[in-house]
N, C-alpha and C. Protein backbone atom coordinates (compact mmCIF):
# COMPACT_ATOMS: atom_id res chain seq x y z
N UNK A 1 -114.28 25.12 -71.42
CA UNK A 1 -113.35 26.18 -71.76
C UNK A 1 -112.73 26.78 -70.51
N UNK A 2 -113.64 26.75 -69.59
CA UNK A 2 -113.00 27.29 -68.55
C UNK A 2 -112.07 26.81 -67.93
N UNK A 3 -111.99 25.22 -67.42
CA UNK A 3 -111.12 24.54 -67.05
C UNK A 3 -109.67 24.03 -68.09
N UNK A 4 -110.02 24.56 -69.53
CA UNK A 4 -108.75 24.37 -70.50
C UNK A 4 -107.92 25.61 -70.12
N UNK A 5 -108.35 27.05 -69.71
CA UNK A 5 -108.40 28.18 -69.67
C UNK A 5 -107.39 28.16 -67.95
N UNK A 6 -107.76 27.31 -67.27
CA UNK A 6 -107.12 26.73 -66.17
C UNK A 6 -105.92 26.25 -65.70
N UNK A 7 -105.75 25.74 -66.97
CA UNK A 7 -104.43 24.50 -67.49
C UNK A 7 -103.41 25.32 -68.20
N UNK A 8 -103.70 26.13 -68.89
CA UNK A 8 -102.89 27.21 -69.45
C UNK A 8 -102.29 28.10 -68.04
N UNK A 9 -103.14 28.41 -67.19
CA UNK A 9 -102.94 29.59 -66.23
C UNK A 9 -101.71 28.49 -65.22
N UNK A 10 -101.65 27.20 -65.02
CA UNK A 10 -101.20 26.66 -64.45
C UNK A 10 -99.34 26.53 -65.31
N UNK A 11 -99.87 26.48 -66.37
CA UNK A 11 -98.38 26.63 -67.51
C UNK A 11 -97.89 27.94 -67.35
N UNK A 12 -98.58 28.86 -66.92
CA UNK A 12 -98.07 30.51 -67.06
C UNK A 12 -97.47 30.31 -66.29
N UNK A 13 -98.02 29.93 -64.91
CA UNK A 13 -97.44 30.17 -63.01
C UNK A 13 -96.08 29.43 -62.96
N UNK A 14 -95.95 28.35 -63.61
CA UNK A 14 -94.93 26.99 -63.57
C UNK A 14 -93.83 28.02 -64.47
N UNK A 15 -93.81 28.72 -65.38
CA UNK A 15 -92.97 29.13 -66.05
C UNK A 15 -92.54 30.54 -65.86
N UNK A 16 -93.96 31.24 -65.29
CA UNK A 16 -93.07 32.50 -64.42
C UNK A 16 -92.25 32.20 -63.21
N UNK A 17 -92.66 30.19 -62.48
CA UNK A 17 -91.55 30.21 -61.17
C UNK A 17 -90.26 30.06 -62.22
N UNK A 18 -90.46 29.35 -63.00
CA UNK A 18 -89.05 28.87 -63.54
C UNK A 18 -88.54 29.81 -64.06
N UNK A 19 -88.91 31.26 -64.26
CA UNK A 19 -88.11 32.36 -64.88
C UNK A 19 -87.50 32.64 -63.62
N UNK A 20 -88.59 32.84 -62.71
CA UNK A 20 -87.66 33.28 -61.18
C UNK A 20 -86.59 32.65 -60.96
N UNK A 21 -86.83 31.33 -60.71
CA UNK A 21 -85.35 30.43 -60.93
C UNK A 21 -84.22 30.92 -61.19
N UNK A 22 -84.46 30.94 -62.37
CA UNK A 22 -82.91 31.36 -63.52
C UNK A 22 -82.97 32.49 -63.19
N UNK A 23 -83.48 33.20 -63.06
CA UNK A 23 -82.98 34.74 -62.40
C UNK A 23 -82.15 34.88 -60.99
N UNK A 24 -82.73 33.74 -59.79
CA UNK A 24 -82.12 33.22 -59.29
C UNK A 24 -80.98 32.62 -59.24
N UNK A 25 -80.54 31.96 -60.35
CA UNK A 25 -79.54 31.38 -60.75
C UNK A 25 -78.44 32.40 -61.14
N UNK A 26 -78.90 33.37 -62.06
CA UNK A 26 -78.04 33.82 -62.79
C UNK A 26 -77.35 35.23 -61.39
N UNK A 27 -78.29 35.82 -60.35
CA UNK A 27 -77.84 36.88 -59.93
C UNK A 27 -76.96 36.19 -58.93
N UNK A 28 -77.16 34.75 -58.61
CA UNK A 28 -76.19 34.57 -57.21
C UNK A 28 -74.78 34.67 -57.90
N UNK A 29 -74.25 34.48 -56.65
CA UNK A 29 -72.84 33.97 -56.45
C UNK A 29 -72.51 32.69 -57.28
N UNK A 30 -71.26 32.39 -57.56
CA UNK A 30 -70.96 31.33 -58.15
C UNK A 30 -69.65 30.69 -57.46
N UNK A 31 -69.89 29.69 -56.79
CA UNK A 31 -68.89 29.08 -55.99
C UNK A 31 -69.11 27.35 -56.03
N UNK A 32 -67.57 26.89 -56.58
CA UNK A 32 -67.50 25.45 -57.27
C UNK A 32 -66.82 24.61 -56.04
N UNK A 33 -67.84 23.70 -55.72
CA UNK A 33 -66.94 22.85 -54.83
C UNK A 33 -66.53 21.21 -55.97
N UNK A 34 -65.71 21.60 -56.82
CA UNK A 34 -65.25 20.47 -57.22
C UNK A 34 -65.84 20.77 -58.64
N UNK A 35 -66.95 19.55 -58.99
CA UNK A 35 -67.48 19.89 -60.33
C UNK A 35 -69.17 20.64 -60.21
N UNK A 36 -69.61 20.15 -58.78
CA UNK A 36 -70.61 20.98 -58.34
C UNK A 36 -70.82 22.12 -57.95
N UNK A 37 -71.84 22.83 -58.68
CA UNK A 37 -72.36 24.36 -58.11
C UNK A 37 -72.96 24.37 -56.64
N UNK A 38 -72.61 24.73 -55.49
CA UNK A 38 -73.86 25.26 -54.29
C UNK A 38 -74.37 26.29 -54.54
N UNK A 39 -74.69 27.38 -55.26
CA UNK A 39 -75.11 28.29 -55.59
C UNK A 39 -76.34 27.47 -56.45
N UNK A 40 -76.42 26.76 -57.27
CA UNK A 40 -77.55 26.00 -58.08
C UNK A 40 -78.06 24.86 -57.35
N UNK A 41 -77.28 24.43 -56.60
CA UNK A 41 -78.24 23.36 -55.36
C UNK A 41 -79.20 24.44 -54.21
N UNK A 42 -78.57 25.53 -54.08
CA UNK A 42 -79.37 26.38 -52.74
C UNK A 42 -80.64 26.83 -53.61
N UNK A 43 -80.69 27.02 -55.00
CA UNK A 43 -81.87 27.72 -55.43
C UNK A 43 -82.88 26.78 -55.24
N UNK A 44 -83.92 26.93 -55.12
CA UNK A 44 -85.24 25.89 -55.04
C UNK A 44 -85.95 25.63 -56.08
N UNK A 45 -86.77 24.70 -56.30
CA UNK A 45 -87.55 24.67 -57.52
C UNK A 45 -88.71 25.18 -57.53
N UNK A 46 -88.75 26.25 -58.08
CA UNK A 46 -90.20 26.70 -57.85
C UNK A 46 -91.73 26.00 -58.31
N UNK A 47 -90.67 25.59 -59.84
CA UNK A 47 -91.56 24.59 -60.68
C UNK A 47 -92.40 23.82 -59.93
N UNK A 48 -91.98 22.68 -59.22
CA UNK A 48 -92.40 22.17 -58.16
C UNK A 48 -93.35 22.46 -57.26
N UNK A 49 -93.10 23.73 -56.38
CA UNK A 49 -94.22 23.99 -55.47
C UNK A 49 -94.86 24.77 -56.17
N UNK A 50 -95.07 24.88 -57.13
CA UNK A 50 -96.32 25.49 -58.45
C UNK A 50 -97.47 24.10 -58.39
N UNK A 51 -96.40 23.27 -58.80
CA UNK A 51 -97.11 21.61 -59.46
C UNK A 51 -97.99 21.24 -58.38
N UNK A 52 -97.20 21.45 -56.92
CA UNK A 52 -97.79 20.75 -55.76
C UNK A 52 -98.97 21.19 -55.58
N UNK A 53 -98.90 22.46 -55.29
CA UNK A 53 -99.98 23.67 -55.20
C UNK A 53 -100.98 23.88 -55.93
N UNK A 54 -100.65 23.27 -56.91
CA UNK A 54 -102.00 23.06 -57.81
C UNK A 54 -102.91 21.73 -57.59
N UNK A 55 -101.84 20.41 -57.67
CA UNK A 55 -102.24 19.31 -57.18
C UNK A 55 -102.99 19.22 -55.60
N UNK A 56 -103.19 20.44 -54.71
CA UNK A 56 -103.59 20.37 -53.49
C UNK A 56 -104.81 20.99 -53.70
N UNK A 57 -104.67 21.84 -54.92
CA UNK A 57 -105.80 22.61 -54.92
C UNK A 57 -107.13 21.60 -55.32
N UNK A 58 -106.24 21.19 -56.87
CA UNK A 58 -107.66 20.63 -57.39
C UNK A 58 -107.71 19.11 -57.28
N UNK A 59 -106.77 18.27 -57.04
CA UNK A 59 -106.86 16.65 -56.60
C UNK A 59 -105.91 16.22 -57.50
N UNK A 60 -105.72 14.43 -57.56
CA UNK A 60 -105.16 13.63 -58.07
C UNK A 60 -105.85 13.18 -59.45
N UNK A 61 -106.96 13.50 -59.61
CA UNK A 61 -107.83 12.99 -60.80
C UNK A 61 -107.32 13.99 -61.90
N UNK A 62 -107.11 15.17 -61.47
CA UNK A 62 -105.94 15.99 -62.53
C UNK A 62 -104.66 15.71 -62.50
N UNK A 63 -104.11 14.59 -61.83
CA UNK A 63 -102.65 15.22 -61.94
C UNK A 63 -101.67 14.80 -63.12
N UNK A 64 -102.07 13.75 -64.44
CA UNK A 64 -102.12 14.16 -65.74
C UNK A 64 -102.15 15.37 -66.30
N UNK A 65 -103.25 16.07 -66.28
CA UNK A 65 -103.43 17.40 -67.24
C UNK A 65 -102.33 18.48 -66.18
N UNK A 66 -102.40 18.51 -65.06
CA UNK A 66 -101.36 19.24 -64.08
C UNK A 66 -99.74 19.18 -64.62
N UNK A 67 -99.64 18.13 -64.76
CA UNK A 67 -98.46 17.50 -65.05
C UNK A 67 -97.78 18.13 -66.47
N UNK A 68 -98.72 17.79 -67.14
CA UNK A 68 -98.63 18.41 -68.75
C UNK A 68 -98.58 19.80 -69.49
N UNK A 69 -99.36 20.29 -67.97
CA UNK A 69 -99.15 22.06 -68.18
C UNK A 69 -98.32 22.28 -67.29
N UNK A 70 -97.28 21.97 -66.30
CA UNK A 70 -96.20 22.13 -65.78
C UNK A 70 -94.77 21.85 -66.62
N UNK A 71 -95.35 21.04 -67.50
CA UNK A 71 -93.97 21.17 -68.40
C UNK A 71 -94.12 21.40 -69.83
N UNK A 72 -94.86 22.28 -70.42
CA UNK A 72 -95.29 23.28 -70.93
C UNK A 72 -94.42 24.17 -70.72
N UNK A 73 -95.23 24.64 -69.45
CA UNK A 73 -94.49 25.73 -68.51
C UNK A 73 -92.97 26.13 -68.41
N UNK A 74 -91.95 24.38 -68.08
CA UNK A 74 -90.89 24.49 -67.16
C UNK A 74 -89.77 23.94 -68.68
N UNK A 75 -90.64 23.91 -69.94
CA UNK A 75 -89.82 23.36 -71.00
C UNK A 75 -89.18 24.36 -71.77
N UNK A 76 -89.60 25.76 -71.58
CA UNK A 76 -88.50 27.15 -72.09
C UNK A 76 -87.44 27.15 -71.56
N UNK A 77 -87.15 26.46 -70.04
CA UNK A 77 -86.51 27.00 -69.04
C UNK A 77 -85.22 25.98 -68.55
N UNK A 78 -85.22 25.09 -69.86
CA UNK A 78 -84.31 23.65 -69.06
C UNK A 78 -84.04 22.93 -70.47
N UNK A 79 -82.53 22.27 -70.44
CA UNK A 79 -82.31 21.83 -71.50
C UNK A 79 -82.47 20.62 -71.64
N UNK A 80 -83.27 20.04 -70.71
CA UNK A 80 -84.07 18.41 -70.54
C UNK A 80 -84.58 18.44 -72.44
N UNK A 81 -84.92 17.19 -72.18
CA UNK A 81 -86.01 16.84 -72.78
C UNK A 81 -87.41 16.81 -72.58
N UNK A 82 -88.15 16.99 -73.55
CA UNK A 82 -89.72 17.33 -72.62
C UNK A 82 -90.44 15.97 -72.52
N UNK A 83 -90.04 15.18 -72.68
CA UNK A 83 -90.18 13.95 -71.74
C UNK A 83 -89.92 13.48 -71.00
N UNK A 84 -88.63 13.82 -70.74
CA UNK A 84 -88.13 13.86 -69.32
C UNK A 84 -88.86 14.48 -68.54
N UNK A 85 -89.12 15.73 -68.79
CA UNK A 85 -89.62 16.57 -67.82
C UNK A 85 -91.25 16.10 -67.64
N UNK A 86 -91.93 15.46 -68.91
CA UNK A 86 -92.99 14.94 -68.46
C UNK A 86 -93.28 13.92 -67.29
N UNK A 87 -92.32 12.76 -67.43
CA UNK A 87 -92.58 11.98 -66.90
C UNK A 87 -91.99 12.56 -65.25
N UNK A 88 -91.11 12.76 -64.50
CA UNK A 88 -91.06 13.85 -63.86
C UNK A 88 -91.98 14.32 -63.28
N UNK A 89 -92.30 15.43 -63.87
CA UNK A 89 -93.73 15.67 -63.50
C UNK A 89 -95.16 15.09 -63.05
N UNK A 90 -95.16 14.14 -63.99
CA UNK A 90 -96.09 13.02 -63.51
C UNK A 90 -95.72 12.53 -61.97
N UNK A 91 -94.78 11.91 -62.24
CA UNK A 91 -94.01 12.04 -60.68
C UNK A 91 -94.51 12.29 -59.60
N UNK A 92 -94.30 13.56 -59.88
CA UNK A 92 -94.48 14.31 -58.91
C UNK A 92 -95.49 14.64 -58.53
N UNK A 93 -96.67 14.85 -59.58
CA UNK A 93 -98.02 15.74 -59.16
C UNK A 93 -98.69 13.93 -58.72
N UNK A 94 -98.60 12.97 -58.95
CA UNK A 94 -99.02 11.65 -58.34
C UNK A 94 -98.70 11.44 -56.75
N UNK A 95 -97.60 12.00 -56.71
CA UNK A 95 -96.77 11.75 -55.37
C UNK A 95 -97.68 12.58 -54.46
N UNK A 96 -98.05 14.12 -54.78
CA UNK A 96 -98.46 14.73 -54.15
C UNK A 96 -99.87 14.53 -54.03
N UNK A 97 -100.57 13.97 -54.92
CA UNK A 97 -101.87 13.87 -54.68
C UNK A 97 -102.16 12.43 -53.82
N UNK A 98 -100.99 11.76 -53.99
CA UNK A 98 -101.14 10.37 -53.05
C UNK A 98 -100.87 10.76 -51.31
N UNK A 99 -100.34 11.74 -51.29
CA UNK A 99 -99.63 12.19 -50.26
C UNK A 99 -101.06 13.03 -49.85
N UNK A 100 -101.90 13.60 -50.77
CA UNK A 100 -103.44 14.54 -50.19
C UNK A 100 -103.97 13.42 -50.05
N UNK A 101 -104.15 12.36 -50.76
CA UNK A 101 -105.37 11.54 -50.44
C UNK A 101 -105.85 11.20 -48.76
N UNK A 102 -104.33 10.99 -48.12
CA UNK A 102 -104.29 10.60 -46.51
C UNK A 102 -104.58 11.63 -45.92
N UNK A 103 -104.55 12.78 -46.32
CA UNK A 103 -104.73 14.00 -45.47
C UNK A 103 -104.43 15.02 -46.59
N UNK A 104 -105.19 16.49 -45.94
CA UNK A 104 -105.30 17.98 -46.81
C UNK A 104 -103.64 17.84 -47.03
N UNK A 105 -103.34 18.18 -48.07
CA UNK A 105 -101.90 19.08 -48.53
C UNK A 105 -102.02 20.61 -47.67
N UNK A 106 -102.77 21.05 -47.58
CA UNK A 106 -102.82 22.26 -46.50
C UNK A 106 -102.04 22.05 -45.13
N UNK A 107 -101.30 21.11 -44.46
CA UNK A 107 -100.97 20.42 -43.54
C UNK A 107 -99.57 20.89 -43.84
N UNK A 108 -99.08 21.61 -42.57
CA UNK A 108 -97.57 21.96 -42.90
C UNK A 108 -96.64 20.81 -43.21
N UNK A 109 -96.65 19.69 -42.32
CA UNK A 109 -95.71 18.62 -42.79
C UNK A 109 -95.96 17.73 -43.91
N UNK A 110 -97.29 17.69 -44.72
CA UNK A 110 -97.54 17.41 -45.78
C UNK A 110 -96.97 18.04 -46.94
N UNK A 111 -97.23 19.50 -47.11
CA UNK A 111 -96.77 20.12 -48.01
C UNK A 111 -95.32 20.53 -47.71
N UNK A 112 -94.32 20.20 -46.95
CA UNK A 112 -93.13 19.92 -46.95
C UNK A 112 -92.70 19.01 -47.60
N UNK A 113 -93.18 17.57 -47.28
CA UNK A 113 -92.69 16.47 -47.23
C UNK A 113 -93.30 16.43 -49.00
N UNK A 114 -94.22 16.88 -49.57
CA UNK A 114 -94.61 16.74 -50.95
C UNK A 114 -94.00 17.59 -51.50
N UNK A 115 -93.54 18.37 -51.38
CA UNK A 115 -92.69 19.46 -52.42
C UNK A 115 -91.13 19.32 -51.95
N UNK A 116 -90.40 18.43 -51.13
CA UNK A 116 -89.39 18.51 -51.10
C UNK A 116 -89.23 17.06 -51.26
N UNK A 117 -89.76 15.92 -51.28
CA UNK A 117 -89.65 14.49 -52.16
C UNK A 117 -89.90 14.59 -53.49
N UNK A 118 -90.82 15.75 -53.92
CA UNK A 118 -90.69 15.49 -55.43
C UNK A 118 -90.19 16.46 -55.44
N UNK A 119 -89.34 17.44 -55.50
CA UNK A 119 -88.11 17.85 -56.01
C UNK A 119 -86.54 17.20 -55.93
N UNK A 120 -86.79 16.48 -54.96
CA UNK A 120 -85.71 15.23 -54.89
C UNK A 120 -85.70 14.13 -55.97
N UNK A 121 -86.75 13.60 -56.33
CA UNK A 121 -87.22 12.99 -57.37
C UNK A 121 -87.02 13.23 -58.64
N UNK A 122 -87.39 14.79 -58.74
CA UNK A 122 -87.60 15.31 -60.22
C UNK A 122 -86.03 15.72 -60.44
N UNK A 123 -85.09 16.55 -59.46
CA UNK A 123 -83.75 16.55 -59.58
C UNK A 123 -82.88 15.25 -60.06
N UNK A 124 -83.71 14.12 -58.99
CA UNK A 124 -82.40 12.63 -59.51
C UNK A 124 -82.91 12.22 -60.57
N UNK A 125 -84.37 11.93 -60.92
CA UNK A 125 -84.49 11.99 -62.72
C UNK A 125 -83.82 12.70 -63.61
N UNK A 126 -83.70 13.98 -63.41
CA UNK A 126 -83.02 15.20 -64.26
C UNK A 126 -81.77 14.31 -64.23
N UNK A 127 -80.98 14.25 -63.61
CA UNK A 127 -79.74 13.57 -63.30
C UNK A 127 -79.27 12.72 -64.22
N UNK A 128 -80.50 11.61 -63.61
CA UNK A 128 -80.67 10.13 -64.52
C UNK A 128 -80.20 10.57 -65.70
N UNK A 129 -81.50 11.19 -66.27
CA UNK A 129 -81.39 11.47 -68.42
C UNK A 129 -80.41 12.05 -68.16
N UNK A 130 -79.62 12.35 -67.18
CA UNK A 130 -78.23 13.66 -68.28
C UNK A 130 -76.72 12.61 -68.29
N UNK A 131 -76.94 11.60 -67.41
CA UNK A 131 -76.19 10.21 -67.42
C UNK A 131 -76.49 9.72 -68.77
N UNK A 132 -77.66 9.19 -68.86
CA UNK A 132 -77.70 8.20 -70.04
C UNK A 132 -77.56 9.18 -71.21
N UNK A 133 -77.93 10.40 -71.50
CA UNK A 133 -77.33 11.46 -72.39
C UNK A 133 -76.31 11.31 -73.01
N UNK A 134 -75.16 11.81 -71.84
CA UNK A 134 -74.12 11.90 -72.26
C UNK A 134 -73.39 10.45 -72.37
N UNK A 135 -73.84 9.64 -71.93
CA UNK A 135 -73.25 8.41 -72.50
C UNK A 135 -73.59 7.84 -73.52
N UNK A 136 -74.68 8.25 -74.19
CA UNK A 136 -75.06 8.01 -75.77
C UNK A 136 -74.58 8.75 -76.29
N UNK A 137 -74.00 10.18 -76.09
CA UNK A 137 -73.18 11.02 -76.62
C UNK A 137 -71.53 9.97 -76.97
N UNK A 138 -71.29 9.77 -75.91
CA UNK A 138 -69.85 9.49 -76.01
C UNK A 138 -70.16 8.30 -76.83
N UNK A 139 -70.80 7.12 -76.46
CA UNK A 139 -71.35 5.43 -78.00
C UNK A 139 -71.13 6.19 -78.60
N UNK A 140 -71.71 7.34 -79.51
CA UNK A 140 -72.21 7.50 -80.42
C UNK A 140 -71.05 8.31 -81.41
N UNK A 141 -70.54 9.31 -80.75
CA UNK A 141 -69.09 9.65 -81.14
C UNK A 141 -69.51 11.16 -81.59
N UNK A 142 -70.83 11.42 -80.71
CA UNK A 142 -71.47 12.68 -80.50
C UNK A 142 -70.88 14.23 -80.08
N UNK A 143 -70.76 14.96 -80.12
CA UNK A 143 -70.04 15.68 -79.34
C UNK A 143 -70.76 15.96 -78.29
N UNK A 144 -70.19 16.05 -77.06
CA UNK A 144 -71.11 16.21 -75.85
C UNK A 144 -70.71 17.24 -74.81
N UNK A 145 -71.14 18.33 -74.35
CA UNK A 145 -71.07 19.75 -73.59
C UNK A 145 -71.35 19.23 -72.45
N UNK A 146 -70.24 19.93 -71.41
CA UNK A 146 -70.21 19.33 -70.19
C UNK A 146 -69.74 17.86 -70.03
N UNK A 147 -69.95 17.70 -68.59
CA UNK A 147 -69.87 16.43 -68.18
C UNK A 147 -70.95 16.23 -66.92
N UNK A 148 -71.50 14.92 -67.04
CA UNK A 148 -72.36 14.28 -65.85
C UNK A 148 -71.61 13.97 -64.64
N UNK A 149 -70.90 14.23 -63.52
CA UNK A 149 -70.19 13.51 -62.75
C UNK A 149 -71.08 12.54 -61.40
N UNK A 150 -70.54 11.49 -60.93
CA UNK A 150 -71.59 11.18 -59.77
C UNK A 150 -71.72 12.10 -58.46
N UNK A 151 -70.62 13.05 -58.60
CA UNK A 151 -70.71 13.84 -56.96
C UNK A 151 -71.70 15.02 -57.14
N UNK A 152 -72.48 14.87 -58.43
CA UNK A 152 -73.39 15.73 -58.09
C UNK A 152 -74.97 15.23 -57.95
N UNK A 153 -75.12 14.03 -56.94
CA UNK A 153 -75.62 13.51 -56.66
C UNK A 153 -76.28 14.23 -55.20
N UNK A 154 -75.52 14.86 -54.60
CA UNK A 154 -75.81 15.70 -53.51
C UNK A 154 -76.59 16.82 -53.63
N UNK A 155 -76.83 17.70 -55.02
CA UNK A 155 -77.43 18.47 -55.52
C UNK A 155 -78.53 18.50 -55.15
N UNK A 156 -79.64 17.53 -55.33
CA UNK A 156 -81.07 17.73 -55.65
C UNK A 156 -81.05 17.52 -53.93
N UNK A 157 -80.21 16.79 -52.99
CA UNK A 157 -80.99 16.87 -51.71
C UNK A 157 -81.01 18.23 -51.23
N UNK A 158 -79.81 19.15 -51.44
CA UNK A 158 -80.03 20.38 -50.61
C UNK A 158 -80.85 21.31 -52.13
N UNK A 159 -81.39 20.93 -52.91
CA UNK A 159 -82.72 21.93 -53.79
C UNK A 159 -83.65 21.34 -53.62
N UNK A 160 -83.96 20.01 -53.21
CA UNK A 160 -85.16 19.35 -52.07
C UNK A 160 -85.17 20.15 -50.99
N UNK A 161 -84.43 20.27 -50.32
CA UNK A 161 -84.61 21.36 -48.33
C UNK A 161 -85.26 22.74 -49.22
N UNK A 162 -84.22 22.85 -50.00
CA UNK A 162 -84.50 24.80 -50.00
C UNK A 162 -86.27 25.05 -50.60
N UNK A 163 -86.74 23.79 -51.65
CA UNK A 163 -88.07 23.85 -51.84
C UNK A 163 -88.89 23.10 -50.57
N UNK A 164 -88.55 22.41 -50.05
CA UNK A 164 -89.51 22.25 -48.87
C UNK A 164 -89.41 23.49 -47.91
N UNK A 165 -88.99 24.84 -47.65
CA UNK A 165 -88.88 25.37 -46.80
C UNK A 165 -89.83 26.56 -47.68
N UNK A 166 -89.32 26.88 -49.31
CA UNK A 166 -89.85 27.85 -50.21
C UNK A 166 -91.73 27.11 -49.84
N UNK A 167 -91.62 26.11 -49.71
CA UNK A 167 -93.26 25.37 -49.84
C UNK A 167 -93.58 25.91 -48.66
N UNK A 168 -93.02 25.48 -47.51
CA UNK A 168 -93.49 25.54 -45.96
C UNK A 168 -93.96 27.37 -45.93
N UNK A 169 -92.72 28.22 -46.62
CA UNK A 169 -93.53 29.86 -46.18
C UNK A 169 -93.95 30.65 -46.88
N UNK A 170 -94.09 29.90 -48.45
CA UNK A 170 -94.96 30.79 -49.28
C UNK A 170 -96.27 29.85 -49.91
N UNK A 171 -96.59 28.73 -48.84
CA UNK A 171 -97.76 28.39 -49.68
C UNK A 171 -98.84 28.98 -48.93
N UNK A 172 -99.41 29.57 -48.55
CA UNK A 172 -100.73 30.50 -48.74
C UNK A 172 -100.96 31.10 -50.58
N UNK A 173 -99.81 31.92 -50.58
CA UNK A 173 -99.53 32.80 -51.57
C UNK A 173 -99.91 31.65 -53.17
N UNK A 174 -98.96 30.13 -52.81
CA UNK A 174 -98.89 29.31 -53.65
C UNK A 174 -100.45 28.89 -54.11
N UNK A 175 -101.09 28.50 -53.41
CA UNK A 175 -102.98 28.19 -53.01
C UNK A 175 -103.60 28.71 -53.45
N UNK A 176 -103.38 29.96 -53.85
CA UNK A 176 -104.16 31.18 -53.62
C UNK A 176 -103.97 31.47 -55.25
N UNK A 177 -103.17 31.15 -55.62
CA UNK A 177 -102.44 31.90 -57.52
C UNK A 177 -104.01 31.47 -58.42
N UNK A 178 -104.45 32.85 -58.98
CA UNK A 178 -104.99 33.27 -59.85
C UNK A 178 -104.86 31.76 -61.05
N UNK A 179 -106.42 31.37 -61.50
CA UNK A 179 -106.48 30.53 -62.40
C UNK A 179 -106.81 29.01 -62.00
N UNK A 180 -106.14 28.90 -60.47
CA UNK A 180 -106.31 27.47 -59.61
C UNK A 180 -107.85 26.69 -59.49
N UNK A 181 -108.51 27.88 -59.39
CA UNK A 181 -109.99 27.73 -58.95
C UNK A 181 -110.85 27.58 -60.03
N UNK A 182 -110.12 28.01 -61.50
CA UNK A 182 -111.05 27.27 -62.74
C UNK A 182 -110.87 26.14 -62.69
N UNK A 183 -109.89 25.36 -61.92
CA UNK A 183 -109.68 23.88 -62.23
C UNK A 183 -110.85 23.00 -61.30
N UNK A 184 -111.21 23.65 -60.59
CA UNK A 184 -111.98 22.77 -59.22
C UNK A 184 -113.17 22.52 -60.09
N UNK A 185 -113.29 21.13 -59.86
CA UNK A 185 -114.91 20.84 -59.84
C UNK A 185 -116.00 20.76 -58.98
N UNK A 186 -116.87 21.02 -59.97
CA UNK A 186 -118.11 21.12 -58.34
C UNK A 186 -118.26 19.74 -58.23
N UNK A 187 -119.15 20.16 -56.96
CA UNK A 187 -119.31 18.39 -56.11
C UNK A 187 -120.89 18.03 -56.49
N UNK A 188 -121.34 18.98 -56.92
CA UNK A 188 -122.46 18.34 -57.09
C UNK A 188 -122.97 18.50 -58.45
């Protein structure tokens, strides 16, 4: 119970970053270079260095159940699909625990390089499904909101930097979040 009790607390954290987000989102500025927002590429994913941060805490042998309560979490907050966002996630919390296995995630250039590759990742997936989306929209004779263009392909690298930097100076704080430590198992 305690460690289910864990997994929930990990869905809370993932979805209070992703409220921050969109709060983020919604108070900036709004400035269009073309069909792309920089105002929505500068925000970071918080989601992400939630996922990582958890994955550093408690290992790779969770990063299934990690994964699954991160998009829980990040599925109020995004008009993905929650399979998308699963697999994604998986992604990501694999990446990062492959990335601890060689060394602590506590390691400044570790937990850079893991929270700003899988937000690069989890952005060009996002991407991906909103391509094949809207092009089953249009087969299909669907009506379809918005448009996918390729120049916003540049997006997820600069919301990759801005979460590798959000990782680099608030993970103490990230490590540290209430609920992390029901997940640990003992060693003996």
């Amino acid at each position: 119970m305690k460690r289910a009790s864990g997994f929930v607390l990990v869905a809370f954290w993932v979805a209070f970053a992703c409220a921050l987000q969109v709060a983020l989102l919604a108070f900036g500025p709004w400035v269009d270079l073309g069909t792309a927002s920089v105002t929505r590429a500068l925000v970071p994913d918080l989601g992400i260095c939630v996922l990582v941060a958890a994955v550093a805490r408690v290992g790779r042998h969770d990063a299934v159940g990690l994964a699954i309560a991160a998009t829980v979490g990040r599925a109020a907050f995004t008009g993905a699909t929650p399979f998308a966002l699963l697999a994604g996630s998986i992604v990501v919390a694999y990446l990062a625990g492959s990335l601890g296995r060689m060394a602590e995630l506590d390691r400044p250039f570790l937990r850079v390089t893991s929270a700003g590759v899988g937000a690069l990742l989890f952005g060009w997936w996002l991407l991906f499904v909103d391509f094949v989306r809207v092009g089953e929209a249009r087969a299909s004779g669907a009506l379809s909101f918005g448009e996918v263009v390729a120049p916003l392909a540049w997006a997820p690298l600069v919301t990759a930097f801005t979460t590798a930097l959000v990782a680099f100076a608030l993970w103490p704080m990230l490590r540290a979040l209430p609920g992390l430590r029901r997940l640990e198992r003992s060693v003996f």
